[in-house]
N, C-alpha and C. Protein backbone atom coordinates (compact mmCIF):
# COMPACT_ATOMS: atom_id res chain seq x y z
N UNK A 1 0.85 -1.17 0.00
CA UNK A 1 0.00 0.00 0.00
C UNK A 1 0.90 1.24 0.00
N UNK A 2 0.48 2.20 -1.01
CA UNK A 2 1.42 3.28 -1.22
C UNK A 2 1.37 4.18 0.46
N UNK A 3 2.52 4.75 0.30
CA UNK A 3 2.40 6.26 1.86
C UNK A 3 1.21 6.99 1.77
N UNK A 4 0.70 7.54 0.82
CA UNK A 4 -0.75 8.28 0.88
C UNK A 4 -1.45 7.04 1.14
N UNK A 5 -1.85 6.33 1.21
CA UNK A 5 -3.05 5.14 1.53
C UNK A 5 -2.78 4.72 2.58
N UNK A 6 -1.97 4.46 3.53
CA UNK A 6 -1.59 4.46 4.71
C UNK A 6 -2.13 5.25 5.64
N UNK A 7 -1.19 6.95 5.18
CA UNK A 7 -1.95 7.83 6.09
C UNK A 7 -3.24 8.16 5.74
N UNK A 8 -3.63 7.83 4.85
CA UNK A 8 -5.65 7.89 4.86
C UNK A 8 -6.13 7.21 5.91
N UNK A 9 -5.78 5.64 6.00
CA UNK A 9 -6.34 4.88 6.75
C UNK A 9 -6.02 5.40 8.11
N UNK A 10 -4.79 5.70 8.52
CA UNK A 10 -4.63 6.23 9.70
C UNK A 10 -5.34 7.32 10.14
N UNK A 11 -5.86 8.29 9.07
CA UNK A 11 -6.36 9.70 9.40
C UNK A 11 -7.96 8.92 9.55
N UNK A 12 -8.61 7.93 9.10
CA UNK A 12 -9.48 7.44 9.18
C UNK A 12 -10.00 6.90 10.41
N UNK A 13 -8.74 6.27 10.95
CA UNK A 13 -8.91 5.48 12.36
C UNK A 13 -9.17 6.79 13.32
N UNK A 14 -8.02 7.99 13.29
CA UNK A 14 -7.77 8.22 14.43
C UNK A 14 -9.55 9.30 14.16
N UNK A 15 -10.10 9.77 13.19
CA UNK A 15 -11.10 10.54 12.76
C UNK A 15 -12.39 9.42 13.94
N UNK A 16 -12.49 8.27 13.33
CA UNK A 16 -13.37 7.10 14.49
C UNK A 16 -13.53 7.24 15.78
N UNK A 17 -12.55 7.62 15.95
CA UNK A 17 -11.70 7.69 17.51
C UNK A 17 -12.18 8.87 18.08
N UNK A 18 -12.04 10.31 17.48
CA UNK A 18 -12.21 10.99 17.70
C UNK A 18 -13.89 11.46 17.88
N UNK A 19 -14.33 10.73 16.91
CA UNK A 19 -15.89 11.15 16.94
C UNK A 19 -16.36 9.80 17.99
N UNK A 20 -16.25 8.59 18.59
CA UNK A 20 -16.94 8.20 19.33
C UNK A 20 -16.59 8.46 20.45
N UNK A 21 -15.41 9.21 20.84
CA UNK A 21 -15.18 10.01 21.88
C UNK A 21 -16.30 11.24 22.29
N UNK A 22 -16.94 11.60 21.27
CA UNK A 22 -17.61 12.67 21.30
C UNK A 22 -19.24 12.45 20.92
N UNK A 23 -19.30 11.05 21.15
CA UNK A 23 -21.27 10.92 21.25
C UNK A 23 -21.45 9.90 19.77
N UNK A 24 -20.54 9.75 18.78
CA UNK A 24 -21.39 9.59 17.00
C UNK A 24 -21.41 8.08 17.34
N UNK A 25 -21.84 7.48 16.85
CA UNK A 25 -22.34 6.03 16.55
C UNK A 25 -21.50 5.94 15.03
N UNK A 26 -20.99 5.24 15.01
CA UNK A 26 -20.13 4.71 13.49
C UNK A 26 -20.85 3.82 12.76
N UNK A 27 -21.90 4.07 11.69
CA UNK A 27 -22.39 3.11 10.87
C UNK A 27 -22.12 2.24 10.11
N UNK A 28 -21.14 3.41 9.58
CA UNK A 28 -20.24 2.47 8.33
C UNK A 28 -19.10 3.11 8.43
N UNK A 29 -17.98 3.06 7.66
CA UNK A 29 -16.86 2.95 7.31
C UNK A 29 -16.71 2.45 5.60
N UNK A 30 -15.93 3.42 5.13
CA UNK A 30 -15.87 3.60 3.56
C UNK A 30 -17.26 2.71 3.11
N UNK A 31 -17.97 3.40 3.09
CA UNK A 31 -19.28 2.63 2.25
C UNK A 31 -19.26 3.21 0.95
N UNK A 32 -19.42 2.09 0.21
CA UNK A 32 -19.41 2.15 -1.45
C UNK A 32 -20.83 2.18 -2.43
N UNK A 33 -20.92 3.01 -3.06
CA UNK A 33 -21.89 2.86 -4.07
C UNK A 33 -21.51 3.09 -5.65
N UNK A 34 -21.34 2.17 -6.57
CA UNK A 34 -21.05 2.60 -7.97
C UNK A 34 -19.28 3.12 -7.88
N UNK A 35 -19.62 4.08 -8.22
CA UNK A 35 -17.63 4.44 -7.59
C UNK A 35 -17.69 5.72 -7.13
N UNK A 36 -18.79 5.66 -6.21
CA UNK A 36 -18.88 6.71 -5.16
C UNK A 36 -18.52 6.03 -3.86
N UNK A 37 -17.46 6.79 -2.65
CA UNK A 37 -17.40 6.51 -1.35
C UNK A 37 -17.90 7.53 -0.22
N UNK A 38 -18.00 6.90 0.72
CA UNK A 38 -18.14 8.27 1.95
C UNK A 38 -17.27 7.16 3.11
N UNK A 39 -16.08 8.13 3.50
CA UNK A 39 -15.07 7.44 4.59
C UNK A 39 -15.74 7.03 5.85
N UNK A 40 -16.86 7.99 6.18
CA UNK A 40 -17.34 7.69 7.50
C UNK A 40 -19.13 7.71 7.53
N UNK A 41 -19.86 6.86 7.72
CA UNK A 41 -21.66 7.67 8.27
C UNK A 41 -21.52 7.46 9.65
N UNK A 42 -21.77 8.42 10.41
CA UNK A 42 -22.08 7.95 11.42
C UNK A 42 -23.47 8.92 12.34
N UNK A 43 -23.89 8.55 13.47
CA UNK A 43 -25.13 9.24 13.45
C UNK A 43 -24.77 9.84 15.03
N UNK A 44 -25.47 10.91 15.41
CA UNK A 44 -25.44 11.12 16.70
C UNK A 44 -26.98 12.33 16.85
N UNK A 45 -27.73 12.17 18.48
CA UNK A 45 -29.11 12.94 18.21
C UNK A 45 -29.63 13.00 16.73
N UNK A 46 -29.87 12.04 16.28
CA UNK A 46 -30.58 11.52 15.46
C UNK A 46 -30.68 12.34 14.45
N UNK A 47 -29.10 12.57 14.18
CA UNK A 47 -28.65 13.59 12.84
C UNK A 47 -28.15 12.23 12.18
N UNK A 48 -28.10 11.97 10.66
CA UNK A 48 -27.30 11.23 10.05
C UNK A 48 -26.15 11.70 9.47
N UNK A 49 -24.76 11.25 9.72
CA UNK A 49 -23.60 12.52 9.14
C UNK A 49 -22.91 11.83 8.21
N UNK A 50 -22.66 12.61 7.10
CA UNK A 50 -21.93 12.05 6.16
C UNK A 50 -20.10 12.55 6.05
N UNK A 51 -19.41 12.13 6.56
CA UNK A 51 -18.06 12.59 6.82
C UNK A 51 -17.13 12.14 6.09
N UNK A 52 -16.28 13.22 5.43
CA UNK A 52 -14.98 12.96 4.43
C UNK A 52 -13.99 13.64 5.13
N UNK A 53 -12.97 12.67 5.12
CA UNK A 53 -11.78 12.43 5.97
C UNK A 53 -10.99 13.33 5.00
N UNK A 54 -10.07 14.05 5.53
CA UNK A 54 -8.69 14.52 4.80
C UNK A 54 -7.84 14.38 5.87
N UNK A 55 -6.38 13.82 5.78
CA UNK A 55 -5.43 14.13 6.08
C UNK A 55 -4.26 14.16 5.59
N UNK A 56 -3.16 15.32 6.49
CA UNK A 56 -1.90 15.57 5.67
C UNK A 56 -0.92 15.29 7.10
N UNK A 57 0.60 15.37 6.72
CA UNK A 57 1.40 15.48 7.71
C UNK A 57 1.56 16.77 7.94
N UNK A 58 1.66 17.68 6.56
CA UNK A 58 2.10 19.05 6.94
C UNK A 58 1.20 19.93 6.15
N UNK A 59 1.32 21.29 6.43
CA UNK A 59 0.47 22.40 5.86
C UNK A 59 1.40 22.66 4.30
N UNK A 60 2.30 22.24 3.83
CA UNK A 60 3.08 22.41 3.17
C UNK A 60 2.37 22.45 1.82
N UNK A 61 1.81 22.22 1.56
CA UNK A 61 0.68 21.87 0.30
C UNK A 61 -0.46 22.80 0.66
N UNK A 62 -0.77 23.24 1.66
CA UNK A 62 -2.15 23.38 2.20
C UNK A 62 -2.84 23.04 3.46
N UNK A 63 -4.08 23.26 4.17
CA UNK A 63 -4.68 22.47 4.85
C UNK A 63 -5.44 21.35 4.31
N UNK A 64 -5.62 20.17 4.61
CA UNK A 64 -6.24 19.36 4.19
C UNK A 64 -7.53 19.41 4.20
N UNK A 65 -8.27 20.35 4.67
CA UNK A 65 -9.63 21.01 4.34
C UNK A 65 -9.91 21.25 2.60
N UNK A 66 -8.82 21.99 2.23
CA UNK A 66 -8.69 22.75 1.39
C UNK A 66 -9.02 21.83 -0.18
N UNK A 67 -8.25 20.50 0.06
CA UNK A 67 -8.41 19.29 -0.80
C UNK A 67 -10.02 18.55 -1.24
N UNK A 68 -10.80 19.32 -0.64
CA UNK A 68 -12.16 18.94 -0.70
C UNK A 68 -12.70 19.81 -1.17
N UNK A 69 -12.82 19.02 -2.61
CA UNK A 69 -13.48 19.74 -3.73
C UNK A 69 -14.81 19.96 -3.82
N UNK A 70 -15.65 20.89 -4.68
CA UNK A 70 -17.08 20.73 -4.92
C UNK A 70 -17.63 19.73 -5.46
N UNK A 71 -16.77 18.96 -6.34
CA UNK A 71 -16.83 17.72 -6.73
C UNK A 71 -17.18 16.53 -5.69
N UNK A 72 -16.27 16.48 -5.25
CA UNK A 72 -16.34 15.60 -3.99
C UNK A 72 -17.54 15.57 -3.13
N UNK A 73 -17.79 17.10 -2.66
CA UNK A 73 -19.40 16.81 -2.43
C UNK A 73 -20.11 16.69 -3.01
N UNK A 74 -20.10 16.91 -4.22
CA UNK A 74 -21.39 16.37 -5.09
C UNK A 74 -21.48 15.11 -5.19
N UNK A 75 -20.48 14.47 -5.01
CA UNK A 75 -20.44 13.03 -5.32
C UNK A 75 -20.91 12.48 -3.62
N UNK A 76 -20.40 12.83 -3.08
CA UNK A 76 -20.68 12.34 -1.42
C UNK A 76 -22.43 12.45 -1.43
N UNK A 77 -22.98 13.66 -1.82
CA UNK A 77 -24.09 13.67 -2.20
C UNK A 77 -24.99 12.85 -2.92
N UNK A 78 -23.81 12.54 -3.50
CA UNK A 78 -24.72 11.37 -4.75
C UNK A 78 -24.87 9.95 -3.87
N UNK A 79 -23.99 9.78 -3.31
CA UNK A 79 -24.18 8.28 -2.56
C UNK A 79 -24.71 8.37 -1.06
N UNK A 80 -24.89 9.68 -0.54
CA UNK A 80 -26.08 9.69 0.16
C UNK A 80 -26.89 9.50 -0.31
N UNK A 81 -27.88 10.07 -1.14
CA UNK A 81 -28.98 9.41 -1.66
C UNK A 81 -29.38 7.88 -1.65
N UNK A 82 -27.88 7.23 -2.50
CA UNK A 82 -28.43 5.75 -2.38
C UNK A 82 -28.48 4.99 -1.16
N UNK A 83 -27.91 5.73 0.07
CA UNK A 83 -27.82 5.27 1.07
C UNK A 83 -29.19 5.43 2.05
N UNK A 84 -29.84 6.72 1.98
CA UNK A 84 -30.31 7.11 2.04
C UNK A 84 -31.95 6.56 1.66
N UNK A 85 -31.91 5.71 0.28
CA UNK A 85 -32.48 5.07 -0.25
C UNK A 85 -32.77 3.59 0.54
N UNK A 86 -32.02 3.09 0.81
CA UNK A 86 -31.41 2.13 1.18
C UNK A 86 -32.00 1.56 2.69
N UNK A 87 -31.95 2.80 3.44
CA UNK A 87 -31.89 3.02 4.90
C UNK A 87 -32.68 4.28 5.11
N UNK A 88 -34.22 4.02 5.09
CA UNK A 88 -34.67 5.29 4.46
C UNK A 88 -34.84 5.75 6.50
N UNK A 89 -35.71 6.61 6.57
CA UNK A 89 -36.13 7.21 8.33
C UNK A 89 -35.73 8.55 9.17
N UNK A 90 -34.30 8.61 8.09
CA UNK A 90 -33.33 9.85 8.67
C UNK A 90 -33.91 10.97 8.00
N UNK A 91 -34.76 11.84 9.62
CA UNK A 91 -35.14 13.04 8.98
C UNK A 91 -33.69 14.17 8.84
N UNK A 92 -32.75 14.07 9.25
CA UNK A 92 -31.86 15.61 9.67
C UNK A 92 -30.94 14.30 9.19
N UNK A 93 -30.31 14.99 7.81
CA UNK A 93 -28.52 14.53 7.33
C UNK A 93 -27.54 15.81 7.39
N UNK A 94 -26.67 15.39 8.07
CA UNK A 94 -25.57 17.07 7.36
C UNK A 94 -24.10 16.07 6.37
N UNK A 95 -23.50 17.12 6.11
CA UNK A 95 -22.56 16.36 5.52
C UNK A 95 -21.27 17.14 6.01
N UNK A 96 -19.99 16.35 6.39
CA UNK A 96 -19.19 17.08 7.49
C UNK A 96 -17.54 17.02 6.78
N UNK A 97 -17.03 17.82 6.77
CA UNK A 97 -15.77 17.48 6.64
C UNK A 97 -14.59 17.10 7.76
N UNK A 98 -13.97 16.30 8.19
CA UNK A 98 -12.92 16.23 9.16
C UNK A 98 -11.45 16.17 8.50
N UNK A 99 -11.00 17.16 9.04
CA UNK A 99 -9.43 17.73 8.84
C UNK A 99 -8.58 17.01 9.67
N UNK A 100 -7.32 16.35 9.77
CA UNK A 100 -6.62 16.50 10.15
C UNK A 100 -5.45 16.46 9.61
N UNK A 101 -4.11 16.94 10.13
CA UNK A 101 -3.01 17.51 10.10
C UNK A 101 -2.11 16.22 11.16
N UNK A 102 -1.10 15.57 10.80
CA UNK A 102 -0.35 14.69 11.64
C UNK A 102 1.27 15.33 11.84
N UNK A 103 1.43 16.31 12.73
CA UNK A 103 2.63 17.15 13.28
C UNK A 103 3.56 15.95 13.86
N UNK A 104 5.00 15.81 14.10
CA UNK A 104 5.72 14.67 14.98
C UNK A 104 4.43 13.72 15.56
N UNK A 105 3.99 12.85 15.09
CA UNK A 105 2.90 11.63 15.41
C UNK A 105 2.02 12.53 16.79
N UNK A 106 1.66 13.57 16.52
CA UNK A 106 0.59 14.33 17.36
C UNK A 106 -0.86 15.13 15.95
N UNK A 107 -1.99 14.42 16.25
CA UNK A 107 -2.62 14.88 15.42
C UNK A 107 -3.23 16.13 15.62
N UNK A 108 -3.83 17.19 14.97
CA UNK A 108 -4.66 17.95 15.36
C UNK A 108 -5.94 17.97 14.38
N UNK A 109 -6.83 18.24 15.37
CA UNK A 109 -8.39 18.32 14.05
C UNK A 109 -9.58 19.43 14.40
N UNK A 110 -9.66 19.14 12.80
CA UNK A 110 -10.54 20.38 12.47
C UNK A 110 -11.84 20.01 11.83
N UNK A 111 -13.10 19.61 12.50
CA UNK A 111 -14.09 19.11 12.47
C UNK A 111 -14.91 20.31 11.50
N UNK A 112 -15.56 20.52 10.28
CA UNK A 112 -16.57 21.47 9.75
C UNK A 112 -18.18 20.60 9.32
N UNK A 113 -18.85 20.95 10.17
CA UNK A 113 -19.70 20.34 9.99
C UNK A 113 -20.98 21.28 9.13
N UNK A 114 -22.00 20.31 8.58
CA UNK A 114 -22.98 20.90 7.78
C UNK A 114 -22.63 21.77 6.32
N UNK A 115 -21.56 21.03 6.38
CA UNK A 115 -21.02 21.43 4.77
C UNK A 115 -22.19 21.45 3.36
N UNK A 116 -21.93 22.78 2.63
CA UNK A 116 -22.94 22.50 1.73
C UNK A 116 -22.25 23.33 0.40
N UNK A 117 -22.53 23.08 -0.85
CA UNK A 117 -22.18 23.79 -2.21
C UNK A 117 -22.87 25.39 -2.15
């Protein structure tokens, strides 16, 4: 597995970590539709959240916020729906971005929630 696919998965775990620390229920994990993904659903007060993971080691490029295109939500969008479809009941969805940044193996994060075009 290449170094970027690594630290995805890692920015993935520690993103898990971080949100069931903080109330979310983890539904899924990279759920697939067609060749659409969403890294994380998870639900908390009976919001359904759709969460795309970014992480970087350094700001050197950017924040890893920044890497999340309009594209990307449209597409995250798109496979909510089928999920959505799927698992129908959820009145309140937001769709969230989680940042993090991995400094000397100390993470920091930057949670934006209710992301929209």
């Amino acid at each position: 597995m290449a170094g970027h696919q690594l630290l995805g998965k890692q920015g993935e775990a520690l993103a898990v970590q971080w949100l069931v620390e903080r109330g979310y229920t983890i539904l899924h994990q990279n759920w697939r539709y067609s060749y659409y993904e969403i890294d994380i659903i998870a639900s908390k007060s009976n919001v359904l959240h759709f969460i795309e993971v970014k992480t970087r080691r350094s700001k050197k490029y950017g924040l890893p916020e920044e890497s999340v295109s309009d594209k990307k939500i449209e597409n995250m969008m798109n496979a909510s729906d089928e999920y959505q479809y799927r698992n129908p009941g959820w009145k309140r969805i937001q769709y969230d971005v989680m940042s993090i940044t991995i400094s000397n193996n100390i993470p920091a994060y930057y949670f934006i929630e209710d992301v929209y075009l």
